[in-house]
N, C-alpha and C. Protein backbone atom coordinates (compact mmCIF):
# COMPACT_ATOMS: atom_id res chain seq x y z
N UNK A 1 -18.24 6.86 16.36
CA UNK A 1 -18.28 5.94 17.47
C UNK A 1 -18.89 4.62 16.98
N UNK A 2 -18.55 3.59 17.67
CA UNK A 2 -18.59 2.38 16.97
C UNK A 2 -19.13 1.42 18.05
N UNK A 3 -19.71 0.61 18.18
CA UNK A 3 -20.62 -0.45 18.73
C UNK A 3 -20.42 -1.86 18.46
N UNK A 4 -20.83 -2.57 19.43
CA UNK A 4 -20.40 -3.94 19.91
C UNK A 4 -21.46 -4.30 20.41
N UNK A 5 -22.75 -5.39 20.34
CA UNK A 5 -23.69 -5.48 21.35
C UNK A 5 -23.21 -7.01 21.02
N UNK A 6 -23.76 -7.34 22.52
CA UNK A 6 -23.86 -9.12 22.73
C UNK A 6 -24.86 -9.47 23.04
N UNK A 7 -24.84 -11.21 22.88
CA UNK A 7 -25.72 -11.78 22.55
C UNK A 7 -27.10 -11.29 23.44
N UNK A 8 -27.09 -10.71 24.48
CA UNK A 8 -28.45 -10.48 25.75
C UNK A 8 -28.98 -9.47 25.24
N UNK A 9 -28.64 -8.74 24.00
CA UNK A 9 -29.29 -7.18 23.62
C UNK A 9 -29.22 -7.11 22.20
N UNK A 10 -29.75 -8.13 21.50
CA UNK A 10 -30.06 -8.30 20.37
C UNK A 10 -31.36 -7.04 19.61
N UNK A 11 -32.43 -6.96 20.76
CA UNK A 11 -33.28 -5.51 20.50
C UNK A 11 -32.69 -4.24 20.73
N UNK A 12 -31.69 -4.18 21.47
CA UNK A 12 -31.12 -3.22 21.43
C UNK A 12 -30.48 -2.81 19.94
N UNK A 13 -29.89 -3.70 19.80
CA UNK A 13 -28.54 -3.55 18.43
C UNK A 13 -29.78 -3.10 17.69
N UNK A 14 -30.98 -3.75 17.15
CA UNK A 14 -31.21 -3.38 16.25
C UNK A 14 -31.68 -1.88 16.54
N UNK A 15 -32.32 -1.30 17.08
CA UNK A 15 -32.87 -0.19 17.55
C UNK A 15 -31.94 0.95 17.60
N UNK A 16 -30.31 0.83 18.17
CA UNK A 16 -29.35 1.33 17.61
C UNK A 16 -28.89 1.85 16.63
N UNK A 17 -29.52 0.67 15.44
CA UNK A 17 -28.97 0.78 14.02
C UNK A 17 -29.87 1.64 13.33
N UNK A 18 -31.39 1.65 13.70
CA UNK A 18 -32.18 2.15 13.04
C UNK A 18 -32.06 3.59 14.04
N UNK A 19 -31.47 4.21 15.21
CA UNK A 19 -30.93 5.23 15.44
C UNK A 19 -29.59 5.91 14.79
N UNK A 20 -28.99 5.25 14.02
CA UNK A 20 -27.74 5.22 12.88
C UNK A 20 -26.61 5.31 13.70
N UNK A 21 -26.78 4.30 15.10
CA UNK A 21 -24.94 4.25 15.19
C UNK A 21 -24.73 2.85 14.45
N UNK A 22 -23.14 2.89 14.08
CA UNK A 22 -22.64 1.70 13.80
C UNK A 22 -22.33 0.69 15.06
N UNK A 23 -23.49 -0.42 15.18
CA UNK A 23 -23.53 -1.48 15.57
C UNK A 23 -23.49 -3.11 15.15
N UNK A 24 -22.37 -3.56 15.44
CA UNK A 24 -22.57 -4.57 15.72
C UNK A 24 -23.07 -6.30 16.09
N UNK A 25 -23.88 -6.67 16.11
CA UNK A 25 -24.58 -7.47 16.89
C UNK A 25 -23.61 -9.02 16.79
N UNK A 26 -23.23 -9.14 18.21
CA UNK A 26 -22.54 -10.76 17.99
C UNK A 26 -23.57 -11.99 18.70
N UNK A 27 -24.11 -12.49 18.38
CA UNK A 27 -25.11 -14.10 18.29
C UNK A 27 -24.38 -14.86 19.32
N UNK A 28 -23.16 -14.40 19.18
CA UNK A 28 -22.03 -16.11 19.98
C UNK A 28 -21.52 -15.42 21.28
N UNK A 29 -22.28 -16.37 22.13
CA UNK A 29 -22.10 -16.03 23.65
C UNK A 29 -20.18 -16.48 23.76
N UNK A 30 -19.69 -16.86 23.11
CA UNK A 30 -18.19 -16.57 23.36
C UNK A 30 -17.71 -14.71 23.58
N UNK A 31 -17.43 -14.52 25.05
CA UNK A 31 -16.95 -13.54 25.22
C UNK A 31 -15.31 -13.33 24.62
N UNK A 32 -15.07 -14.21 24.61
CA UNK A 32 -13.54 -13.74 23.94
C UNK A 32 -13.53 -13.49 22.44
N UNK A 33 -14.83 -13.71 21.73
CA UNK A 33 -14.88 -13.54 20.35
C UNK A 33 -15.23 -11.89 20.52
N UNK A 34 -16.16 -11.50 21.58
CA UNK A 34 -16.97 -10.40 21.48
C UNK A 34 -15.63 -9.38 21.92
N UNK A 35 -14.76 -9.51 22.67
CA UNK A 35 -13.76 -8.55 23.03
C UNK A 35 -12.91 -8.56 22.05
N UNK A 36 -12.89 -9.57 21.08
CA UNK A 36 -11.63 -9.60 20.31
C UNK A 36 -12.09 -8.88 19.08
N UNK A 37 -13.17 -8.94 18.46
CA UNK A 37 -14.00 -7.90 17.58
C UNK A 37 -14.01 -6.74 17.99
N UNK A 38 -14.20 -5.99 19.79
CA UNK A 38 -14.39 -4.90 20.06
C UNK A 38 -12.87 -3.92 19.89
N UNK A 39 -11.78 -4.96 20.68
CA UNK A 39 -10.36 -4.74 19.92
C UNK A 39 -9.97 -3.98 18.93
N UNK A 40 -10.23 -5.27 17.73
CA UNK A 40 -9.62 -5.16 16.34
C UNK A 40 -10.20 -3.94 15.80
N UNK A 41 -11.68 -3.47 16.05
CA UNK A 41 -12.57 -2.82 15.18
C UNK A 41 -12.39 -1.42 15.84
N UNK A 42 -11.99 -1.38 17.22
CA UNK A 42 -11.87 -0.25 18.19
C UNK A 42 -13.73 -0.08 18.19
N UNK A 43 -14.27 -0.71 18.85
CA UNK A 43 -15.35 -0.63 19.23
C UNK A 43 -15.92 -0.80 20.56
N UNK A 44 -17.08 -0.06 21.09
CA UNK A 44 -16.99 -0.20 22.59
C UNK A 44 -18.34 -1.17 22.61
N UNK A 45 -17.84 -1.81 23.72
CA UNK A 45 -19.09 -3.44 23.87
C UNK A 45 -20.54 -2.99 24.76
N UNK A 46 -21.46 -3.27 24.08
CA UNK A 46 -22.55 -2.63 25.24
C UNK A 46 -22.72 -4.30 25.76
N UNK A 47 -23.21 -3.97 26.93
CA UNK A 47 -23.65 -5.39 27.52
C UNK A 47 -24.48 -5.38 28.92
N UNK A 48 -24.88 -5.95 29.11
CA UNK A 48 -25.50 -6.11 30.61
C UNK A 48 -24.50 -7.34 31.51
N UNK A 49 -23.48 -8.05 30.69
CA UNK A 49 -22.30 -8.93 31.40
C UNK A 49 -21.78 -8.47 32.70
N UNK A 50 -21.93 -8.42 33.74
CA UNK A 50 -20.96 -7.75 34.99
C UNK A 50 -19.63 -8.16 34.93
N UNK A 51 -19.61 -9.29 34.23
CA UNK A 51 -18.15 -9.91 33.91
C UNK A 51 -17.23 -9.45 33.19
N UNK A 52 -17.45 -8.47 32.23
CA UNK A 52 -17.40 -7.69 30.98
C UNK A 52 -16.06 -6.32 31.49
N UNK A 53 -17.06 -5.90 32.34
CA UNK A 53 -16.66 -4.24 32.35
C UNK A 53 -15.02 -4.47 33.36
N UNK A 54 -13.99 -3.71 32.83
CA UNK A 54 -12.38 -3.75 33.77
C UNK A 54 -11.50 -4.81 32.59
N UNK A 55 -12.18 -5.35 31.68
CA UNK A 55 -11.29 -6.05 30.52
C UNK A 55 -10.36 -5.15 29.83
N UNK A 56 -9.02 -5.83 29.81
CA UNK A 56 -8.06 -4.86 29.55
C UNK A 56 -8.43 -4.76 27.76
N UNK A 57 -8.34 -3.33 27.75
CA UNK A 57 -8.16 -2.94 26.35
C UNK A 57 -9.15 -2.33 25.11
N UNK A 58 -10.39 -2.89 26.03
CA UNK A 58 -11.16 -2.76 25.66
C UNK A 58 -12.45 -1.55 26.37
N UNK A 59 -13.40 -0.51 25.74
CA UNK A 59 -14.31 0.24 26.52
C UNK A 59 -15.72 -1.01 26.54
N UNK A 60 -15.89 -0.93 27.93
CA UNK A 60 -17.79 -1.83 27.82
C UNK A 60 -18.18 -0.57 28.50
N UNK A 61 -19.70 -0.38 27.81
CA UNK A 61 -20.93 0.12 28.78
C UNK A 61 -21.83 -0.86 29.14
N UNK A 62 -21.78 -0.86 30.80
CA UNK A 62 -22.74 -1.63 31.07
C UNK A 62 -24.27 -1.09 31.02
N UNK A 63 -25.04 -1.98 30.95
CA UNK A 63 -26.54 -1.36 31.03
C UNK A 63 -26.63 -2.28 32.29
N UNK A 64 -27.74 -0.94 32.57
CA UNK A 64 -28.29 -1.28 34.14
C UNK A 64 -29.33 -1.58 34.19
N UNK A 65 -30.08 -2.08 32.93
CA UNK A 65 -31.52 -2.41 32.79
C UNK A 65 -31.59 -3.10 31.51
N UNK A 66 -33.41 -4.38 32.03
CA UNK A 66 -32.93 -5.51 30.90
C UNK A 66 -34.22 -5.15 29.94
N UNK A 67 -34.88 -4.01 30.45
CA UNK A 67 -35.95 -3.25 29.63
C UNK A 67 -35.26 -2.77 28.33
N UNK A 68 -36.14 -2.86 27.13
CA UNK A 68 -35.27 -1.76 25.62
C UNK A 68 -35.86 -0.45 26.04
N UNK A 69 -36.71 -0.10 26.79
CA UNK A 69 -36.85 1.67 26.97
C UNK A 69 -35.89 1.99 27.62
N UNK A 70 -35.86 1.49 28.51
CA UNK A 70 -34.54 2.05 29.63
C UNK A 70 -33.28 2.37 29.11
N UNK A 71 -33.16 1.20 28.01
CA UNK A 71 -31.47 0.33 28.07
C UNK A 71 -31.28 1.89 26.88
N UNK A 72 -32.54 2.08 25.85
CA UNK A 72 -32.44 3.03 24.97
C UNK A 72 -32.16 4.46 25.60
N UNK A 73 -32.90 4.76 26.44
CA UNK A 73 -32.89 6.13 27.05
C UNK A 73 -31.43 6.13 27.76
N UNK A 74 -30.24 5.09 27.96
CA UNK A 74 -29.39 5.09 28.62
C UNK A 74 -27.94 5.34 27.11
N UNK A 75 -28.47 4.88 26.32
CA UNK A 75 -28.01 4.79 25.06
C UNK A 75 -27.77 6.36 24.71
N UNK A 76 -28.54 7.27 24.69
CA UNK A 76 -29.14 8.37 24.30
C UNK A 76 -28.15 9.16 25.05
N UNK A 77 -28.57 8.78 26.40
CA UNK A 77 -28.50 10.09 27.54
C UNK A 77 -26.11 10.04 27.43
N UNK A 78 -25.82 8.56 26.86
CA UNK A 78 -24.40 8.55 27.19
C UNK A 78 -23.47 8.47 25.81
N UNK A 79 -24.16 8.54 24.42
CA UNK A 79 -23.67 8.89 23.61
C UNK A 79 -23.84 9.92 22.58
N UNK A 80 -23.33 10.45 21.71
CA UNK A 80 -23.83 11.12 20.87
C UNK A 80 -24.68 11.04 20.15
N UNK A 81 -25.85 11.57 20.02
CA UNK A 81 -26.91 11.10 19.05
C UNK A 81 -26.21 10.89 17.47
N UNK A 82 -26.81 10.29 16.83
CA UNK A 82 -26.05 9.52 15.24
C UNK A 82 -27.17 10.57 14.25
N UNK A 83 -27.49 10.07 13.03
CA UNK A 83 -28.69 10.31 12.52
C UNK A 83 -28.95 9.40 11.92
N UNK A 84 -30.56 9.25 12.71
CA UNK A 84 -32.09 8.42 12.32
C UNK A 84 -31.93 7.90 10.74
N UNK A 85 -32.06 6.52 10.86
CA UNK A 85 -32.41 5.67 9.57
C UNK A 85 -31.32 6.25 8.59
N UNK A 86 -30.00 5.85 9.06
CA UNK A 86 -29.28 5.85 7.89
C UNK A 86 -28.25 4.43 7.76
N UNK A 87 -28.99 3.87 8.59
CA UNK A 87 -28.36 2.08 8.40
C UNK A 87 -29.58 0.79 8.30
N UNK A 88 -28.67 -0.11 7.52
CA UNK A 88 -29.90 -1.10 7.40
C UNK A 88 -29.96 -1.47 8.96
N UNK A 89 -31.31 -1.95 9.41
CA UNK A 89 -31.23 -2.63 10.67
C UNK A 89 -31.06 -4.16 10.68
N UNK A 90 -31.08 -5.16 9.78
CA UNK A 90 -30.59 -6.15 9.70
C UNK A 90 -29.30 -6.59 9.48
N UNK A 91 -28.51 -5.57 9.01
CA UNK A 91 -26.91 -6.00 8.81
C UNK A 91 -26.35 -4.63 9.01
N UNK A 92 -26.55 -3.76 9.69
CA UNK A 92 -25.64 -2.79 9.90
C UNK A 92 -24.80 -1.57 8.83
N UNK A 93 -25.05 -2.23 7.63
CA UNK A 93 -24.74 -1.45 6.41
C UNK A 93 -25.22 -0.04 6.11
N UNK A 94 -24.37 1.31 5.84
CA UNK A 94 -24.87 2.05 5.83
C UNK A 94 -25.88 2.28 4.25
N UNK A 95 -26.63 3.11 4.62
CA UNK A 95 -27.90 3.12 3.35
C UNK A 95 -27.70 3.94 2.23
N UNK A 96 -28.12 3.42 0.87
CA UNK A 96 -27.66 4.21 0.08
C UNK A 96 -29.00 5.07 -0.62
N UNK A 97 -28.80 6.20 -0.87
CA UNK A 97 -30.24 6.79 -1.53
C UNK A 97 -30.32 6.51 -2.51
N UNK A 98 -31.23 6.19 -3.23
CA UNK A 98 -31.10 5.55 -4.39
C UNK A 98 -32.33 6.43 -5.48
N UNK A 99 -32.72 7.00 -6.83
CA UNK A 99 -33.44 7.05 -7.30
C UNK A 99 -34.85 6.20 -7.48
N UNK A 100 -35.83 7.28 -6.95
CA UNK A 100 -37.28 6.52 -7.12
C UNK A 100 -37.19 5.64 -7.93
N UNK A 101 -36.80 5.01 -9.64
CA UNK A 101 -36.94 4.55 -10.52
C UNK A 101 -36.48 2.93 -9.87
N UNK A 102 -35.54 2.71 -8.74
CA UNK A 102 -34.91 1.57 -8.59
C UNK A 102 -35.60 0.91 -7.49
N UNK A 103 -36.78 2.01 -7.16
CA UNK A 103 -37.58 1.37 -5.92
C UNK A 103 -38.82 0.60 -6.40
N UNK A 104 -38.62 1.38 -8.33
CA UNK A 104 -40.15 0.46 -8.90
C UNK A 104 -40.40 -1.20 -8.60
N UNK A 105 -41.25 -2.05 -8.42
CA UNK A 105 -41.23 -3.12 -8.44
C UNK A 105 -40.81 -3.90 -7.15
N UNK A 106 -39.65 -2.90 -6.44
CA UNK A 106 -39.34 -3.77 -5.09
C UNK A 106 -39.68 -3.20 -3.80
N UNK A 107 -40.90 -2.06 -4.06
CA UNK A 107 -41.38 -2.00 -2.68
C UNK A 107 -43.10 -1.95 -3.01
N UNK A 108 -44.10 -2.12 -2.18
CA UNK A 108 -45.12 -1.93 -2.37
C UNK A 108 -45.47 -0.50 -3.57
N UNK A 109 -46.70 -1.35 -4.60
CA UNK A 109 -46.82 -0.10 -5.43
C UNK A 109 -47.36 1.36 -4.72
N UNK A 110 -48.13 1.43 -3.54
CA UNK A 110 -48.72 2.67 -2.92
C UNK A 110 -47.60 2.58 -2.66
N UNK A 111 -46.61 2.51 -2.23
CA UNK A 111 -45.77 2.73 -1.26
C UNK A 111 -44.62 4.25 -2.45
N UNK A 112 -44.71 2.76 -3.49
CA UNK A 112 -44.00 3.67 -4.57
C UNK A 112 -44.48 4.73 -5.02
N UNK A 113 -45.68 4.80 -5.35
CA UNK A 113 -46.56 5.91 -5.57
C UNK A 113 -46.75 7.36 -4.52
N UNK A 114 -46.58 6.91 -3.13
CA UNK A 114 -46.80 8.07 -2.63
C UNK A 114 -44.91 8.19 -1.69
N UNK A 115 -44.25 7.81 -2.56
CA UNK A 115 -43.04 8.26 -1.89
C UNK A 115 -42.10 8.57 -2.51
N UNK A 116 -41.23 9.54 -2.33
CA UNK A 116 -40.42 10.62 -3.56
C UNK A 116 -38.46 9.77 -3.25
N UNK A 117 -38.84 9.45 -1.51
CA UNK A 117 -37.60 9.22 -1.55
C UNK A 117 -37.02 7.52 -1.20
N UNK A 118 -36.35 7.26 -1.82
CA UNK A 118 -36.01 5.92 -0.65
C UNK A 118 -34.44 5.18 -0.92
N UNK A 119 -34.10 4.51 0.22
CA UNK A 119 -32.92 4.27 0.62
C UNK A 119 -32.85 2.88 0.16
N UNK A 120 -31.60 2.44 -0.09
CA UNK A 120 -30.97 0.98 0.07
C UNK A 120 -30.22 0.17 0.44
N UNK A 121 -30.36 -1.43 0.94
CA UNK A 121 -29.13 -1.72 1.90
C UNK A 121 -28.17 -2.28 0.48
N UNK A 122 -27.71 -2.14 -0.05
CA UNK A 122 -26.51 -3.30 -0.89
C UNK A 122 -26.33 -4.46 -0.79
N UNK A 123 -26.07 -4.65 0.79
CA UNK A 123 -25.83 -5.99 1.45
C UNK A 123 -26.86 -6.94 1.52
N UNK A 124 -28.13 -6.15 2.34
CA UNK A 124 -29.67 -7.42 1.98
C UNK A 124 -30.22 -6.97 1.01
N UNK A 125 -30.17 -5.82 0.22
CA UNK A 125 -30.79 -5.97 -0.82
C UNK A 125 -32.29 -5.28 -0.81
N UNK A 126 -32.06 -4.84 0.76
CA UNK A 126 -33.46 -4.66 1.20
C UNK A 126 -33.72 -2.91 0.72
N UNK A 127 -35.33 -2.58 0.13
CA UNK A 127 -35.24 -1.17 0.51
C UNK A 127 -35.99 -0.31 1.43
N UNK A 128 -35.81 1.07 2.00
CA UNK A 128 -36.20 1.58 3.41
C UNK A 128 -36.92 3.14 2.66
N UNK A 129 -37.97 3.45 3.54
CA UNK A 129 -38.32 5.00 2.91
C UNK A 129 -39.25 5.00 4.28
N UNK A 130 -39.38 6.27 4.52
CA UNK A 130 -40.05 6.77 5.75
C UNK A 130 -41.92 6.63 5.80
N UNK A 131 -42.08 6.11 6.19
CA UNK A 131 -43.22 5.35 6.05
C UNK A 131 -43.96 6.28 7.46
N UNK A 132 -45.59 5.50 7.36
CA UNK A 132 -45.69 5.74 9.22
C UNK A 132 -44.93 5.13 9.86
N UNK A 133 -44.60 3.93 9.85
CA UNK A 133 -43.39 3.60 10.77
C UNK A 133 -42.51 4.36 11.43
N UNK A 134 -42.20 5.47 10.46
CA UNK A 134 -41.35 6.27 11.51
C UNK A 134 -41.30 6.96 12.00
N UNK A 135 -42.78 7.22 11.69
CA UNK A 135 -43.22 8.18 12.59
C UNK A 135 -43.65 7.80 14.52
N UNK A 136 -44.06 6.26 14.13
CA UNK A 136 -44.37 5.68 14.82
C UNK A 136 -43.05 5.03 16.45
N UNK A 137 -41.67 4.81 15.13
CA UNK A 137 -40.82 5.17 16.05
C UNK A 137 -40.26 6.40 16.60
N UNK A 138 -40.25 7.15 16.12
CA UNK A 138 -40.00 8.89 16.71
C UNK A 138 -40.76 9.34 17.50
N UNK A 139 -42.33 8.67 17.50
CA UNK A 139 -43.42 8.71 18.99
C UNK A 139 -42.84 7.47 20.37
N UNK A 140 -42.56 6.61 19.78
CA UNK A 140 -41.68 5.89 21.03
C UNK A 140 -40.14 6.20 21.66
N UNK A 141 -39.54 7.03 20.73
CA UNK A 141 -38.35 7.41 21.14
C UNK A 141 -38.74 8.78 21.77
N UNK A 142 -39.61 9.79 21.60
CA UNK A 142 -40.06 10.34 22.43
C UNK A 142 -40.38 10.33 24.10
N UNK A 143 -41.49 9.05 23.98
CA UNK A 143 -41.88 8.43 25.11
C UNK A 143 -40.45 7.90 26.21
N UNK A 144 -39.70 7.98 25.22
CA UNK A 144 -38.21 7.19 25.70
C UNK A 144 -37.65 8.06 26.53
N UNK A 145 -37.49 9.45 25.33
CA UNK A 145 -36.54 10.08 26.61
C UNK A 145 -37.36 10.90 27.16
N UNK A 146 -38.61 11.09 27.50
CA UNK A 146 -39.61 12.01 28.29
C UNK A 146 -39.65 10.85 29.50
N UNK A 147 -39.76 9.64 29.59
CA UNK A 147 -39.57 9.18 30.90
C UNK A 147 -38.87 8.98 32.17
C-alpha cells in the first residue's frame, strides 16, 4: 500500500515513514499535482482537504483530526500495519542494513560501540540504528493506540 500526504500533514508523512509505509510527502499546495502523483503511482492521498475526497480516479482518506495522535491512531486503526523503521524518514527510501564496519566514523562513536546493528538511507546518506529513540517512539505509539 502506497501513500500520498499533502501539504497540511507534513508530521504525519513523516511518522508514517518511520512506521514503514511508503509515503509520500508533496510541499506544493497544487492539488492537481497531488492527484496526478496519486494516479500515476496508484497511491491513496491522505489529507484533511474536504475538497479532495469523490475525485475521480483516485482513493483519498480523509482525516478527521488536525492532532498527529489522532490523525496516527486513525492511520493504524484503517490500514495495515507496515514494519517499524524500515524507511528513511526524510526521503522515503527504503533502508538498507548495512555492516557495523560502514557505520564506523558516521555515527556517534558510543553509538558505534554499543550497537551491533544499523541501517542506511542511499539517498541522504543518512544512517539509522535503534537507539532510545525508539524506544521512546514505541512508548508514544502505545499511548496512541491505548487512547
Amino acid at each position: 500500500m502506497k501513500f500520498v500526504v499533502d501539504f497540511m500533514c507534513g508530521r504525519l508523512a513523516r511518522w508514517m515513514r518511520i512506521l514503514g509505509y511508503d509515503t509520500l510527502y508533496m510541499r506544493d499546495t497544487d492539488r492537481g499535482k497531488l492527484i496526478e502523483v496519486a494516479r500515476k503511482e496508484g497511491r491513496i492521498i491522505i489529507t484533511r482537504d474536504t475538497h479532495l475526497p469523490g475525485t475521480p480516479g483516485v482513493k483519498v482518506f480523509l482525516l478527521s483530526s488536525e492532532f498527529i495522535r489522532e490523525q496516527l491512531k486513525e492511520i493504524r486503526k484503517n490500514f495495515p500495519p507496515a514494519e517499524m523503521l524500515t524507511r528513511c524518514s526524510l526521503c522515503n527510501t527504503p533502508l538498507e542494513k548495512v555492516p557495523k564496519e560502514k557505520a564506523k566514523g558516521n555515527v556517534p562513536e558510543y553509538t558505534y560501540l554499543t550497537h551491533d546493528e544499523f541501517y542506511y538511507c542511499p539517498v541522504c546518506k543518512k544512517f539509522y540504528w535503534e537507539g532510545t529513540h525508539c524506544e521512546f517512539m514505541r512508548e508514544f505509539l502505545r499511548e496512541v493506540d491505548s487512547a
